[in-house]
Protein backbone atom coordinates (compact mmCIF):
# COMPACT_ATOMS: atom_id res chain seq x y z
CA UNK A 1 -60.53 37.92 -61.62
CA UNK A 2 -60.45 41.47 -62.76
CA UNK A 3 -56.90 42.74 -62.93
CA UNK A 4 -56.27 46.63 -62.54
CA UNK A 5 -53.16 47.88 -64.56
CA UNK A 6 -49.78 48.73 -62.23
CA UNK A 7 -47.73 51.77 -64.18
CA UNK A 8 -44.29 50.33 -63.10
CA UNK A 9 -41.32 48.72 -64.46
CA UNK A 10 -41.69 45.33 -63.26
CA UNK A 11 -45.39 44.94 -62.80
CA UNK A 12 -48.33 44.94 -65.09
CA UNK A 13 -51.38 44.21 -63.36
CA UNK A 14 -52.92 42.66 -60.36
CA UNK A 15 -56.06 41.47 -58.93
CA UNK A 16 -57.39 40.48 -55.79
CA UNK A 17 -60.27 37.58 -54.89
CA UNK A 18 -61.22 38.25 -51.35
CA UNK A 19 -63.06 34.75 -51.54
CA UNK A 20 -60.08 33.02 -51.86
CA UNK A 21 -57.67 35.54 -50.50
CA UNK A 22 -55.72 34.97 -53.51
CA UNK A 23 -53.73 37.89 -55.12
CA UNK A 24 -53.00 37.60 -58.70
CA UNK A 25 -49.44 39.95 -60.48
CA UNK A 26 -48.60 40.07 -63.96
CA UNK A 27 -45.43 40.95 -64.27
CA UNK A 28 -43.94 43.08 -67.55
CA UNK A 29 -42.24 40.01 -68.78
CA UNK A 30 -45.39 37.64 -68.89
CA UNK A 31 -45.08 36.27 -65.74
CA UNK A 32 -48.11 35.91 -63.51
CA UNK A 33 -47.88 34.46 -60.13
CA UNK A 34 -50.83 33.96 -57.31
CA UNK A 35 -50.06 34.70 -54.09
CA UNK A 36 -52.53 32.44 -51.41
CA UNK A 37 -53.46 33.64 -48.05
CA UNK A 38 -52.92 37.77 -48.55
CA UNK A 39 -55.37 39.59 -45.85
CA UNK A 40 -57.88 41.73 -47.79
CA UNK A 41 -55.93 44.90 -46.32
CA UNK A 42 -52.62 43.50 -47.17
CA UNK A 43 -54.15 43.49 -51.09
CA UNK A 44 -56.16 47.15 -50.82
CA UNK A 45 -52.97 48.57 -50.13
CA UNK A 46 -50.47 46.92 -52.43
CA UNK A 47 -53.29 47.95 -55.19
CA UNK A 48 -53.48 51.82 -53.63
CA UNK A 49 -49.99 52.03 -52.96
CA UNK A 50 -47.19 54.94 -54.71
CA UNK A 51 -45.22 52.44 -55.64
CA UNK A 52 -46.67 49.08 -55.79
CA UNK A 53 -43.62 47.31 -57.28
CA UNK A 54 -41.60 48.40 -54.04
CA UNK A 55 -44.63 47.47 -51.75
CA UNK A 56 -44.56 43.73 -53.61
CA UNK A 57 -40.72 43.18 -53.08
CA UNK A 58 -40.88 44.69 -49.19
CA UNK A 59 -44.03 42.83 -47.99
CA UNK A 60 -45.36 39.95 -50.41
CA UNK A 61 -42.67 38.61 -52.34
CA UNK A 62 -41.73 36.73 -49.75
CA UNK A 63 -44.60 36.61 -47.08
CA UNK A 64 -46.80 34.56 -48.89
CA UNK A 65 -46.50 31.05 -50.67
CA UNK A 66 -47.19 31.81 -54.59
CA UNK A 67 -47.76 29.59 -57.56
CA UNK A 68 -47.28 30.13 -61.24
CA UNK A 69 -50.37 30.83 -63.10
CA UNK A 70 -50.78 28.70 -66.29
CA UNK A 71 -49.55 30.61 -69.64
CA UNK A 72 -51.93 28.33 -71.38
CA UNK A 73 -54.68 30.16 -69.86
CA UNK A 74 -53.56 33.36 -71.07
CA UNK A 75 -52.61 32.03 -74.01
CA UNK A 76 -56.00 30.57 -74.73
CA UNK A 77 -57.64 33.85 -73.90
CA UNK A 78 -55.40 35.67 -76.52
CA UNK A 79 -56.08 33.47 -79.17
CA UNK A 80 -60.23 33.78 -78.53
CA UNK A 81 -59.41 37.75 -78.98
CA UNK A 82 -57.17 37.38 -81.69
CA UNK A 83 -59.94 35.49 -83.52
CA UNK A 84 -62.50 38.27 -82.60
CA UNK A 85 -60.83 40.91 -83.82
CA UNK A 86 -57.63 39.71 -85.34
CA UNK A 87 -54.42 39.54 -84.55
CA UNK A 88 -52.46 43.33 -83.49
CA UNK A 89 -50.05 44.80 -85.80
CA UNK A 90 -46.89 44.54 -84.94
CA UNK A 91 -45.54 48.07 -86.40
């Protein structure tokens, strides 16, 4: 799932699969939750919306059952970049 990035202070990116109806938020402190059953139009206008942080705590937070999203997964996909191109300063 392709993520687009969110310029807030609590959330980094999200992503929406209309076959599943599954909407996907990475949150600024790793977290990354999946939200099931989110209408297509519910997810278009989280992703469009001024200020999508306030749009996720007034109508999805806790509207829709969610599940963690393995950090192994992300981990694993770090690790494959890291050995690609190596591993990002940390200056």
């Amino acid at each position: 799932m392709k993520r687009q990035p969110l310029q807030t202070d609590r959330l980094r990116s999200a992503g929406y699969d209309g076959r599943s109806s599954r909407l996907e938020i990475e949150f600024t402190n790793g977290d990354i939750r999946a939200y099931k059953a989110v209408p297509e139009e519910v997810a278009r206008r989280f992703l469009s919306a001024p200020n999508p942080a306030s749009f996720w705590e007034d109508r999805i937070a806790e509207e829709y059952p969610w599940e963690r999203v393995s950090a192994t997964r992300d981990a694993e996909a770090r690790a494959g970049l890291d050995a690609l191109f190596g591993k990002p300063d940390k200056t």
